[in-house]
Protein backbone atom coordinates (compact mmCIF):
# COMPACT_ATOMS: atom_id res chain seq x y z
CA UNK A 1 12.71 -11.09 16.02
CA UNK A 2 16.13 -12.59 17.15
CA UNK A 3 15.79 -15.05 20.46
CA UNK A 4 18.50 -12.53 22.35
CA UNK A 5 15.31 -9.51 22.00
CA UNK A 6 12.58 -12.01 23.28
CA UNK A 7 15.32 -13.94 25.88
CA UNK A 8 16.24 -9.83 27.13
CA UNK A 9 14.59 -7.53 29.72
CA UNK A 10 14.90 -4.62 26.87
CA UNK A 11 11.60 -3.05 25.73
CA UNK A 12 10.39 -2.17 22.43
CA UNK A 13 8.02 -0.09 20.74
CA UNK A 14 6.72 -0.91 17.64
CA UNK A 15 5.06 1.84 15.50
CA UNK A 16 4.01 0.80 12.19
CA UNK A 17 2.70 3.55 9.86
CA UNK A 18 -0.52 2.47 7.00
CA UNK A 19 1.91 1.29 4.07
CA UNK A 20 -0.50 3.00 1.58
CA UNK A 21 -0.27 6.62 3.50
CA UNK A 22 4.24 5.53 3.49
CA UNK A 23 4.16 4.72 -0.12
CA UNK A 24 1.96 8.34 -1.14
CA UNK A 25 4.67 10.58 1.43
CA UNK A 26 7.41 8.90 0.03
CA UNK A 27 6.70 9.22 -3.52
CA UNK A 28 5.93 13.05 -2.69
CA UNK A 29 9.26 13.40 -1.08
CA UNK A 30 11.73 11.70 -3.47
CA UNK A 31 10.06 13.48 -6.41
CA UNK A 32 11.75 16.36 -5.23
CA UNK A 33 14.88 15.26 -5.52
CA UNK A 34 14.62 15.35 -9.24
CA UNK A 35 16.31 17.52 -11.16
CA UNK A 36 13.83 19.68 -12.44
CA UNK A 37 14.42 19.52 -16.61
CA UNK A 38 14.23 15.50 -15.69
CA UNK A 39 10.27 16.44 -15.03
CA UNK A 40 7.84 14.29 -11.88
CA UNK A 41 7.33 10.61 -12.58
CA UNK A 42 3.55 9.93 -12.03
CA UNK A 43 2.31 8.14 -8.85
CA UNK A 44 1.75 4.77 -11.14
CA UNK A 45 4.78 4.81 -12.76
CA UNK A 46 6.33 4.79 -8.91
CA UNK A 47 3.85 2.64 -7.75
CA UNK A 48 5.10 0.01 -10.55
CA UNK A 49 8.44 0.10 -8.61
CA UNK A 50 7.45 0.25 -5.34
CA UNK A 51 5.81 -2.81 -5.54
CA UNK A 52 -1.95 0.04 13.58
CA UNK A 53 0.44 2.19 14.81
CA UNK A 54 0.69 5.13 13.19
CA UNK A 55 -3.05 5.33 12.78
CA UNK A 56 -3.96 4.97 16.21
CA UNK A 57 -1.49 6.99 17.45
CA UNK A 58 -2.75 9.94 15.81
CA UNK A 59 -6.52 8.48 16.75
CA UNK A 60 -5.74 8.74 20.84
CA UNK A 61 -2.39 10.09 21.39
CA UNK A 62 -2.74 10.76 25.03
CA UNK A 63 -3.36 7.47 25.58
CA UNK A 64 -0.36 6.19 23.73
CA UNK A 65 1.95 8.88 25.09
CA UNK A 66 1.09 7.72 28.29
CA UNK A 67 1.53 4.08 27.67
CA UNK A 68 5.07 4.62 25.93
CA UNK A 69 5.69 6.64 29.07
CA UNK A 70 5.15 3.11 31.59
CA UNK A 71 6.94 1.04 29.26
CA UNK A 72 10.29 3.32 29.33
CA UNK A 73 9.47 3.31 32.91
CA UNK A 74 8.84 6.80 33.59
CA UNK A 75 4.95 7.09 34.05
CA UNK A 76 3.60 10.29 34.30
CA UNK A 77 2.76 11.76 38.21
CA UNK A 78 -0.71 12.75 39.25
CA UNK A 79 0.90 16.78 39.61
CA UNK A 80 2.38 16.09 35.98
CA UNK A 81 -1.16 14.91 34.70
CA UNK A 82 -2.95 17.89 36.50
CA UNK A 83 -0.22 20.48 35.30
CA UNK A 84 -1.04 19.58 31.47
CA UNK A 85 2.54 17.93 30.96
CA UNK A 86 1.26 15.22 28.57
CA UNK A 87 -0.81 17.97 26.30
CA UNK A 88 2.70 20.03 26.52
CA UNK A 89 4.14 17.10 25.38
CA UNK A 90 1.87 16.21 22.26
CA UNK A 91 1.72 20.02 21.66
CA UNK A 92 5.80 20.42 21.22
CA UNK A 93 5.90 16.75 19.17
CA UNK A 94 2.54 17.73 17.01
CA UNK A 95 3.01 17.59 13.12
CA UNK A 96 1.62 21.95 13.27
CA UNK A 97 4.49 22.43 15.98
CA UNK A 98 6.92 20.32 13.95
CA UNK A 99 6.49 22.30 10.45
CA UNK A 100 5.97 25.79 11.86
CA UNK A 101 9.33 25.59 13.24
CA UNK A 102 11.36 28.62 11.89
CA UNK A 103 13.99 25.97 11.29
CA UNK A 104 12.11 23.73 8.78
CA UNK A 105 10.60 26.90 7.30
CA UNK A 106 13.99 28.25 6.36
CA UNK A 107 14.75 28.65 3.07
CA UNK A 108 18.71 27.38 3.75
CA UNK A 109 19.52 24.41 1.47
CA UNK A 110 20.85 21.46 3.30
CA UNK A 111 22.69 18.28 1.83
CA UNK A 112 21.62 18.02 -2.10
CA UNK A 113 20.15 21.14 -2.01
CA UNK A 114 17.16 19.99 0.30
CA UNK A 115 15.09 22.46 2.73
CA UNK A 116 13.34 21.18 6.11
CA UNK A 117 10.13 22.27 4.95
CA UNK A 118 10.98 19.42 2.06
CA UNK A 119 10.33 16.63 5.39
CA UNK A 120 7.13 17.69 6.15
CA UNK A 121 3.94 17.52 3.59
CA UNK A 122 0.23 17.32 5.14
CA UNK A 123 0.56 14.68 8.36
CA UNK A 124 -2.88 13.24 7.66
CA UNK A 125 -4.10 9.66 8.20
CA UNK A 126 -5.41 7.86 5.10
CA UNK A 127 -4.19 10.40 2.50
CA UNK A 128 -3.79 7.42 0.21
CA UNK A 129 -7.40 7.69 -1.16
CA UNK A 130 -6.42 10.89 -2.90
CA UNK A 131 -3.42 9.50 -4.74
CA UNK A 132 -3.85 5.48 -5.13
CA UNK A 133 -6.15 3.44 -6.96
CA UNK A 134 -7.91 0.60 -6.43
CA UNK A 135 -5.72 -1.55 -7.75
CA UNK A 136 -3.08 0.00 -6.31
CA UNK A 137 -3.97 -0.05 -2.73
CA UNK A 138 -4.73 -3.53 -3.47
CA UNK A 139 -1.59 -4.47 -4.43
CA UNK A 140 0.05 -2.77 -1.48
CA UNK A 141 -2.18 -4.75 0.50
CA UNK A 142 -1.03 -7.70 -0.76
CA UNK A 143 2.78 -7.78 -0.80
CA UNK A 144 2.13 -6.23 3.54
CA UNK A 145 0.60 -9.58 3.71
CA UNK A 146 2.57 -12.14 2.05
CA UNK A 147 5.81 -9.63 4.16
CA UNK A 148 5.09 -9.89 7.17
CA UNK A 149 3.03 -12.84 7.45
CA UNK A 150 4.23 -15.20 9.87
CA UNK A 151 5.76 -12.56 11.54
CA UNK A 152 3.47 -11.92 14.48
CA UNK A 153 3.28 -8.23 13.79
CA UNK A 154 -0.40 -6.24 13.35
CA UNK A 155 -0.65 -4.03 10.54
């Protein structure tokens, strides 16, 4: 990170999703913007060209919402804790809530001829098994290493 971020009184969050469950959502996502005579391209041949956060938020996410909460500064009362704010909360941000929205169920194109629904596909941690090999998780594995090593960020 630049010296001015670590020299500053700013706050971040850092939310880092499994890259194996990022590569399988975004392999099912862009294969739908191909033109359909042009066929899908098969999770290896992607793969060949591809080549705890999000996890634990989705593990406790009461706990995190809260903690997110005290670091923008803006910690949850005791009346907002006993009046169910913080399950309101996670209920109105929840992946079910999210893509049961009549919006992202409409069947109105957007840009390149896109629906909402198009965003959203099963919201499940460690989806990867179902899609990736060995091999291929390996690999994945590998070049998050050799990225972000030295970098003082936890995967």
């Amino acid at each position: 990170m630049p010296k001015s971020v670590h020299d500053s009184a700013c706050k971040l969050v850092y939310l880092c999703r499994n890259p194996k469950d990022t590569f399988v959502s975004l392999w099912q996502f862009a294969d739908k913007f191909k033109p359909v005579e042009t066929g899908s391209n098969s999770l290896g041949d992607v793969f060949d060209l591809f080549c705890k956060g999000y996890e634990e938020l989705k593990e406790e996410p009461n706990l995190h919402l809260r903690r997110l909460a005290e670091l923008l500064g803006c910690p949850f009362s005791a009346d907002e804790e006993e009046t169910g704010m913080v399950e309101e909360i996670l209920k109105l941000c929840s992946f079910n809530n999210l893509s049961n929205l009549e919006i992202n169920k409409s069947t109105e194109k957007l840009a390149y001829g896109m629906e909402n629904k198009t965003f959203f596909r099963r919201g499940e941690v460690g989806d990867w098994k179902n899609h990736l090999t060995t091999e291929m998780a390996k690999k994945i594995d590998q070049i998050t290493e050799q990225k972000f090593s030295g970098s003082g960020l936890l995967l």
